[in-house]
Protein backbone atom coordinates (compact mmCIF):
# COMPACT_ATOMS: atom_id res chain seq x y z
CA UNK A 1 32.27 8.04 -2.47
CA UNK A 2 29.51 7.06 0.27
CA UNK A 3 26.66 8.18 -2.03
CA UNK A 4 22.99 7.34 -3.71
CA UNK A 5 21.44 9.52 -6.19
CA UNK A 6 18.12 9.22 -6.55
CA UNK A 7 16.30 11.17 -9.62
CA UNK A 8 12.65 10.27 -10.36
CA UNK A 9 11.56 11.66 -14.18
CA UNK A 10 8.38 11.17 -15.92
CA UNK A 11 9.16 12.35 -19.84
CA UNK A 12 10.51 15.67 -20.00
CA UNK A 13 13.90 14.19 -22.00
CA UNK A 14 14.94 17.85 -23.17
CA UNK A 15 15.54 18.56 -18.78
CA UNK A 16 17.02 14.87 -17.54
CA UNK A 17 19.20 14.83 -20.28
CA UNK A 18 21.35 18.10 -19.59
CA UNK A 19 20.69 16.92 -15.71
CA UNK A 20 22.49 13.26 -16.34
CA UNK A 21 25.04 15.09 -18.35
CA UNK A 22 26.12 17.32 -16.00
CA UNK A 23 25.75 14.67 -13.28
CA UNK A 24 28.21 12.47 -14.89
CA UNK A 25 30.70 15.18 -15.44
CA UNK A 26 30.66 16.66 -11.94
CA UNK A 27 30.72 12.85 -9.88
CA UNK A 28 32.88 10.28 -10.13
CA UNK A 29 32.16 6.83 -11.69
CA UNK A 30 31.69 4.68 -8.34
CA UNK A 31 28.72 7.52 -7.28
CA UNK A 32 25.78 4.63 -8.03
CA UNK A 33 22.59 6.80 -9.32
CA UNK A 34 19.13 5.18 -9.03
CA UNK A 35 16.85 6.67 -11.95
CA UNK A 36 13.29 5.86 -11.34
CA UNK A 37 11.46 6.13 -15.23
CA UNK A 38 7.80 6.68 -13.87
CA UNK A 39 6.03 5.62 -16.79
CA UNK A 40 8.01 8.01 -19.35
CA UNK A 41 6.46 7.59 -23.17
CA UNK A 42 8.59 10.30 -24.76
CA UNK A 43 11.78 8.57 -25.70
CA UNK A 44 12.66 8.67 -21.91
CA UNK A 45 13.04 5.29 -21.32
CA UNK A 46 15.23 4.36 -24.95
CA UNK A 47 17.63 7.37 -23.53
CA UNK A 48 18.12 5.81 -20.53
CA UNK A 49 18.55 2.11 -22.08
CA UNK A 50 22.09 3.61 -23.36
CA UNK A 51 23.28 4.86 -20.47
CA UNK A 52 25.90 2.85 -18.85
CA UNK A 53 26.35 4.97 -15.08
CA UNK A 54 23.07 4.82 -13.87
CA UNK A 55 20.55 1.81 -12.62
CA UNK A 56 17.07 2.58 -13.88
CA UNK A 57 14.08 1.12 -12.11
CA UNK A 58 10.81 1.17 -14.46
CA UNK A 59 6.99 1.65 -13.58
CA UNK A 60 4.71 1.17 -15.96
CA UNK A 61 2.96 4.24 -15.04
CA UNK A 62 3.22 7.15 -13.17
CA UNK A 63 3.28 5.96 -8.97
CA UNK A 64 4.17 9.54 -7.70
CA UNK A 65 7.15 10.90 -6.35
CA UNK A 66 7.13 9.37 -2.62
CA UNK A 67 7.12 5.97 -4.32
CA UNK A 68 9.62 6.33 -7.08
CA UNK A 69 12.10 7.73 -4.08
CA UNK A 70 10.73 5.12 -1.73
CA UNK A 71 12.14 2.93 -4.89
CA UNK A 72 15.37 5.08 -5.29
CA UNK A 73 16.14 4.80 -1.73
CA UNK A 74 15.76 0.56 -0.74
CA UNK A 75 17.70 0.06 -4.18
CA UNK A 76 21.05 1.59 -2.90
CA UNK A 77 23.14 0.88 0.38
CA UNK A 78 25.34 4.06 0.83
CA UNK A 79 25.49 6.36 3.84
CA UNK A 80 24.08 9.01 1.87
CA UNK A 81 21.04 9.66 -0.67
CA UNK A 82 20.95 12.45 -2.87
CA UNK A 83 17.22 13.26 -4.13
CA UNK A 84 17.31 15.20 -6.80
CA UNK A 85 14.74 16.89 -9.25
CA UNK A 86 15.32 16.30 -12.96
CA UNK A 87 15.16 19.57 -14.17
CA UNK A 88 18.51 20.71 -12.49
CA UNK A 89 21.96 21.57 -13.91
CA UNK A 90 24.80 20.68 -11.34
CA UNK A 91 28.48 22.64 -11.42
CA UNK A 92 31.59 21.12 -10.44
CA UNK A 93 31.99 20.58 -6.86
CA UNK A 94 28.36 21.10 -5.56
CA UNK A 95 28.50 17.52 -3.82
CA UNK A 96 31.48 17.78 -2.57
CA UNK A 97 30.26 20.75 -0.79
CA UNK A 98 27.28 19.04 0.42
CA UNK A 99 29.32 16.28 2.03
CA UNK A 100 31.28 19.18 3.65
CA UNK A 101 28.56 20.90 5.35
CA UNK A 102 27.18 17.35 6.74
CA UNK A 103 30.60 16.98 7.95
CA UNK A 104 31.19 20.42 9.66
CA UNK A 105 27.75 21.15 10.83
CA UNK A 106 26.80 17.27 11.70
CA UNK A 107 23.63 18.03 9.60
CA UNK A 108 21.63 14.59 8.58
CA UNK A 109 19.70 16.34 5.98
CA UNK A 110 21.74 18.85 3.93
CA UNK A 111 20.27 21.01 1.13
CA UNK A 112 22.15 23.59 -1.49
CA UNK A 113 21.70 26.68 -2.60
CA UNK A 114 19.52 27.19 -5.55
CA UNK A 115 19.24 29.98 -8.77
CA UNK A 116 15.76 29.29 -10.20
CA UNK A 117 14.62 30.33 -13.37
CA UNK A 118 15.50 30.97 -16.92
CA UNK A 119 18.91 29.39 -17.58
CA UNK A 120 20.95 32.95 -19.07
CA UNK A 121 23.67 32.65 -17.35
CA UNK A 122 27.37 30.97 -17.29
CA UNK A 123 26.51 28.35 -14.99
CA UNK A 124 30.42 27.56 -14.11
CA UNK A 125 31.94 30.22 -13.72
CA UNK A 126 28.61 31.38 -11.41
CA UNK A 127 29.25 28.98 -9.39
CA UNK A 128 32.87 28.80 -8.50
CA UNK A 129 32.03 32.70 -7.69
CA UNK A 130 28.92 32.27 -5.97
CA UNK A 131 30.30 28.86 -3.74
CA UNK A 132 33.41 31.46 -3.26
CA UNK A 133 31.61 33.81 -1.86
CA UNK A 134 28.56 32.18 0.13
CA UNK A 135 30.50 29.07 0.87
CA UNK A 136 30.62 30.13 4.90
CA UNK A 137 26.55 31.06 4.42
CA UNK A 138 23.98 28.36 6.03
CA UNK A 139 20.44 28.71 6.96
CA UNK A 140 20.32 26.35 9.72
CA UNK A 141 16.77 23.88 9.75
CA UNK A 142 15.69 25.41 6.18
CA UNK A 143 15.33 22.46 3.63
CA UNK A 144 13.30 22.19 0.31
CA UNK A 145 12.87 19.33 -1.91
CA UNK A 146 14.43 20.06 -5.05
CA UNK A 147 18.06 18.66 -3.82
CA UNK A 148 18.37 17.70 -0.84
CA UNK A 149 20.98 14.79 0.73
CA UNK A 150 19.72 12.30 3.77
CA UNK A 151 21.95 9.97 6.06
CA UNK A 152 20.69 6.70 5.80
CA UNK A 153 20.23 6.43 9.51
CA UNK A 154 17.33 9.09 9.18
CA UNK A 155 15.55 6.72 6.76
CA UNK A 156 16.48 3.75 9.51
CA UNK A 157 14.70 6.12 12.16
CA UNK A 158 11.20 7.63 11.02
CA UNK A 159 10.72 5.17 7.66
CA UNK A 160 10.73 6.80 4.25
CA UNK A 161 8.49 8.79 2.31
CA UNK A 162 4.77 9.04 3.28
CA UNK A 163 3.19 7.72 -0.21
CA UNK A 164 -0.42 8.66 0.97
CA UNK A 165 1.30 11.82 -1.10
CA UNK A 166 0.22 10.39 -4.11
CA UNK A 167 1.14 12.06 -6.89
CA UNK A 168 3.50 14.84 -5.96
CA UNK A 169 2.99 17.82 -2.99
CA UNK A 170 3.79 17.56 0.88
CA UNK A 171 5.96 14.43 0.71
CA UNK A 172 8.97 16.62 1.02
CA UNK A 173 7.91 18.75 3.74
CA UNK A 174 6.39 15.90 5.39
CA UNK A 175 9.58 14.32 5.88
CA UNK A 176 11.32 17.15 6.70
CA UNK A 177 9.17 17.56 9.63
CA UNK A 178 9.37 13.96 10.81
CA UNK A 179 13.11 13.69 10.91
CA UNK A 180 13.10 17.31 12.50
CA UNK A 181 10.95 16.28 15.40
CA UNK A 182 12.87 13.03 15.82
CA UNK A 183 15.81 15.09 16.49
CA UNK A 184 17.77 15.61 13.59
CA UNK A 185 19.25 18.58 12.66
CA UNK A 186 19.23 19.80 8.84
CA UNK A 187 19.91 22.71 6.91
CA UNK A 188 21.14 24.71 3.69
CA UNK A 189 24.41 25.70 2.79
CA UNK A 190 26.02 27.82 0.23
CA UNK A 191 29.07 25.68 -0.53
CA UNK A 192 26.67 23.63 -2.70
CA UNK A 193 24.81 25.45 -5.74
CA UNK A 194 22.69 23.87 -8.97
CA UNK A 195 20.54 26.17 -11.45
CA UNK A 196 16.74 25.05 -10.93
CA UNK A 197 14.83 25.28 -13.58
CA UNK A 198 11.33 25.16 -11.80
CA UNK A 199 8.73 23.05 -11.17
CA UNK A 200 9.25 20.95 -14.44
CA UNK A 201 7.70 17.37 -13.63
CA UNK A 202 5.56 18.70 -11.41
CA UNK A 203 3.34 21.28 -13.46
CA UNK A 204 3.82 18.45 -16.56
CA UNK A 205 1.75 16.04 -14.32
CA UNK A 206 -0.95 18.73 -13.13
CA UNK A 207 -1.74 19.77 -17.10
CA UNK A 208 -0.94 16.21 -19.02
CA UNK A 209 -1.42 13.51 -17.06
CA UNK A 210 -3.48 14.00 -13.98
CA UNK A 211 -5.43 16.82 -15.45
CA UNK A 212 -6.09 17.88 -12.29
CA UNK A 213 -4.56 19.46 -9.10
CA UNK A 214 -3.73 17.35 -6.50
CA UNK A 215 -2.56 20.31 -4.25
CA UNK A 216 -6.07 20.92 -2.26
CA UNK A 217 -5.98 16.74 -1.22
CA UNK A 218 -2.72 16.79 -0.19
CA UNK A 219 -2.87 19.85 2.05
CA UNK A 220 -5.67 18.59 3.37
CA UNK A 221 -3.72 15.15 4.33
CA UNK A 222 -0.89 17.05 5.24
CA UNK A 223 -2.69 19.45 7.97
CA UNK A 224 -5.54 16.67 8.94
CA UNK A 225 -1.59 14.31 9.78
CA UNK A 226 -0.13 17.13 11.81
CA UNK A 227 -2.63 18.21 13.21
CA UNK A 228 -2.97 22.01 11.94
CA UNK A 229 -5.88 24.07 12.42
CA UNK A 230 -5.92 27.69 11.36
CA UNK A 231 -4.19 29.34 14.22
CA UNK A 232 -1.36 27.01 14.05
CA UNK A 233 -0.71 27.72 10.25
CA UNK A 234 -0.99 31.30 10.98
CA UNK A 235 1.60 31.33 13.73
CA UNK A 236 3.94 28.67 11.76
CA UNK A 237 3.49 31.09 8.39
CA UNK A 238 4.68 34.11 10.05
CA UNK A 239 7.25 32.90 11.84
CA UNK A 240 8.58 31.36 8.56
CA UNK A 241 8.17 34.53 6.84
CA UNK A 242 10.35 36.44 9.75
CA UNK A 243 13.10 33.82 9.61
CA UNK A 244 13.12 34.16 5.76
CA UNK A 245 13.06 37.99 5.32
CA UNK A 246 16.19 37.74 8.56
CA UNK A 247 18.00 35.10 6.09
CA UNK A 248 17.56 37.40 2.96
CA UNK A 249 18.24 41.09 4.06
CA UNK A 250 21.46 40.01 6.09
CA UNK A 251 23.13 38.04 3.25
CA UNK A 252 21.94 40.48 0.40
CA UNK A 253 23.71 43.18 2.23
CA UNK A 254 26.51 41.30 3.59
CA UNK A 255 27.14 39.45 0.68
CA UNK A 256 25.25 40.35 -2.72
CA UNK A 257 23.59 37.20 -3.13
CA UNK A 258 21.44 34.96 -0.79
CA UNK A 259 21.05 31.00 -0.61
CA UNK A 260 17.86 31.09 -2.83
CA UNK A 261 17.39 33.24 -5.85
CA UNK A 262 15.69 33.23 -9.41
CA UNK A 263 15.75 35.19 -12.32
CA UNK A 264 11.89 36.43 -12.92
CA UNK A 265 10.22 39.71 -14.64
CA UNK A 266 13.69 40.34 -16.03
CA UNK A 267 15.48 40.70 -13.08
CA UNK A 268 17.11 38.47 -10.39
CA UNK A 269 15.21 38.32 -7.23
CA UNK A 270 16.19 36.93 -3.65
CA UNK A 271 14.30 34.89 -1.44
């Protein structure tokens, strides 16, 4: 199978090891997946020493996502490169329906759909019901960084990952943006699903490691590199917020569900 997986972790052992289990059961063996340990002192990096289907690269500390996926991607050669969070559980076919949506859509970037939230729920048999369902539902240009599957060629285009990002925030979007305006066309598609937990790695580094929030720098960076002044966020927020309200009141109603949802206050929400 033409693919890369790329999965940067930084400790958190209790999420990457349900996510590398139910990796290895839903892709087969010749799938080559990169792990990047970013400095991991929680029994991370001995879990990963007895794995034998992945490739790990090791920094001695923490370098930030855009680097460890800069890392991920120049280690493999495939077409494709899955980068994925760690704190995801993945069902049986959800990359098989990722390379299906690249194929019928001719989509370089290709994202899934998502359930976020508190894992209560029988993640199989969700699936094969939810991909049954929402497996003709796309939202064409929407992308988001927990999953999210890149031709090569797009990498060969506009570079990788900005790594002025430093430690985690914009990188995503950043890129997005880039390949967008170089003409590649992207979007999410509901024949691919995972359970997301949530911002795992991220809010780890923010209270642990960093103590701090990077956030405020890298929006700053972010809006200073594109340019953004207040009027242009304004117009770009609202137009998102159209587009996104469009998306989730026509496939509640058509189809129960929509491409993004999470369980939170007790109930299951859509986005």
């Amino acid at each position: 199978m033409p693919v890369d997986i790329v999965i940067p972790v930084l400790n958190q052992l209790e999420y990457t090891r349900p996510c590398l289990e139910s990796l290895f059961a839903t892709v087969p063996p010749e799938v080559r997946i990169y792990v990047v340990n970013n400095g991991s002192t929680d029994g991370t990096t001995e879990y990963l020493a007895g794995l034998p289907r992945i490739s790990v690269i090791s920094n001695d500390r923490n370098q930030g996502c855009a680097v460890a996926w800069n890392q991920g991607v120049r280690a493999g050669s495939s077409p494709w490169v899955v980068v994925l969070n760690n704190d995801v559980l993945l069902p049986e076919g959800w990359l098989d329906g990722l390379l299906a949506a690249a194929a019928r859509y001719s989509w370089d970037i290709v994202c899934p759909a998502l359930r976020e939230g508190e894992y209560n729920y029988d993640l199989a048999s969700y699936a094969r019901t939810y991909m049954g369902a929402m497996g003709e539902v796309v939202r064409r240009g929407e992308t988001h960084g927990v999953c999210f599957m890149v031709n090569r060629r797009v990498f060969e285009a506009i570079g990788l990952f900005d790594e002025n990002f430093r430690i985690g925030g914009g990188e995503d979007t950043d890129f997005f943006w880039r390949a967008a305006a170089a003409g590649f066309r992207s979007g999410s598609t509901g024949c691919s699903f995972m359970h997301h937990y949530g911002c795992v790695t991220q809010d780890y580094v923010k209270k642990e490691i960093t103590k701090r929030c990077y956030g405020p720098e890298h929006r700053a960076y972010f809006r200073e590199k594109w340019r953004l002044g207040w009027l242009k966020r304004f117009v770009l927020r609202r137009r998102s917020k159209a587009r996104e309200l469009i998306w989730r009141v026509g496939e509640q109603v058509r189809y129960g569900h929509t491409l993004r949802e999470k369980w939170q206050g007790g109930k299951l929400r859509f986005y």
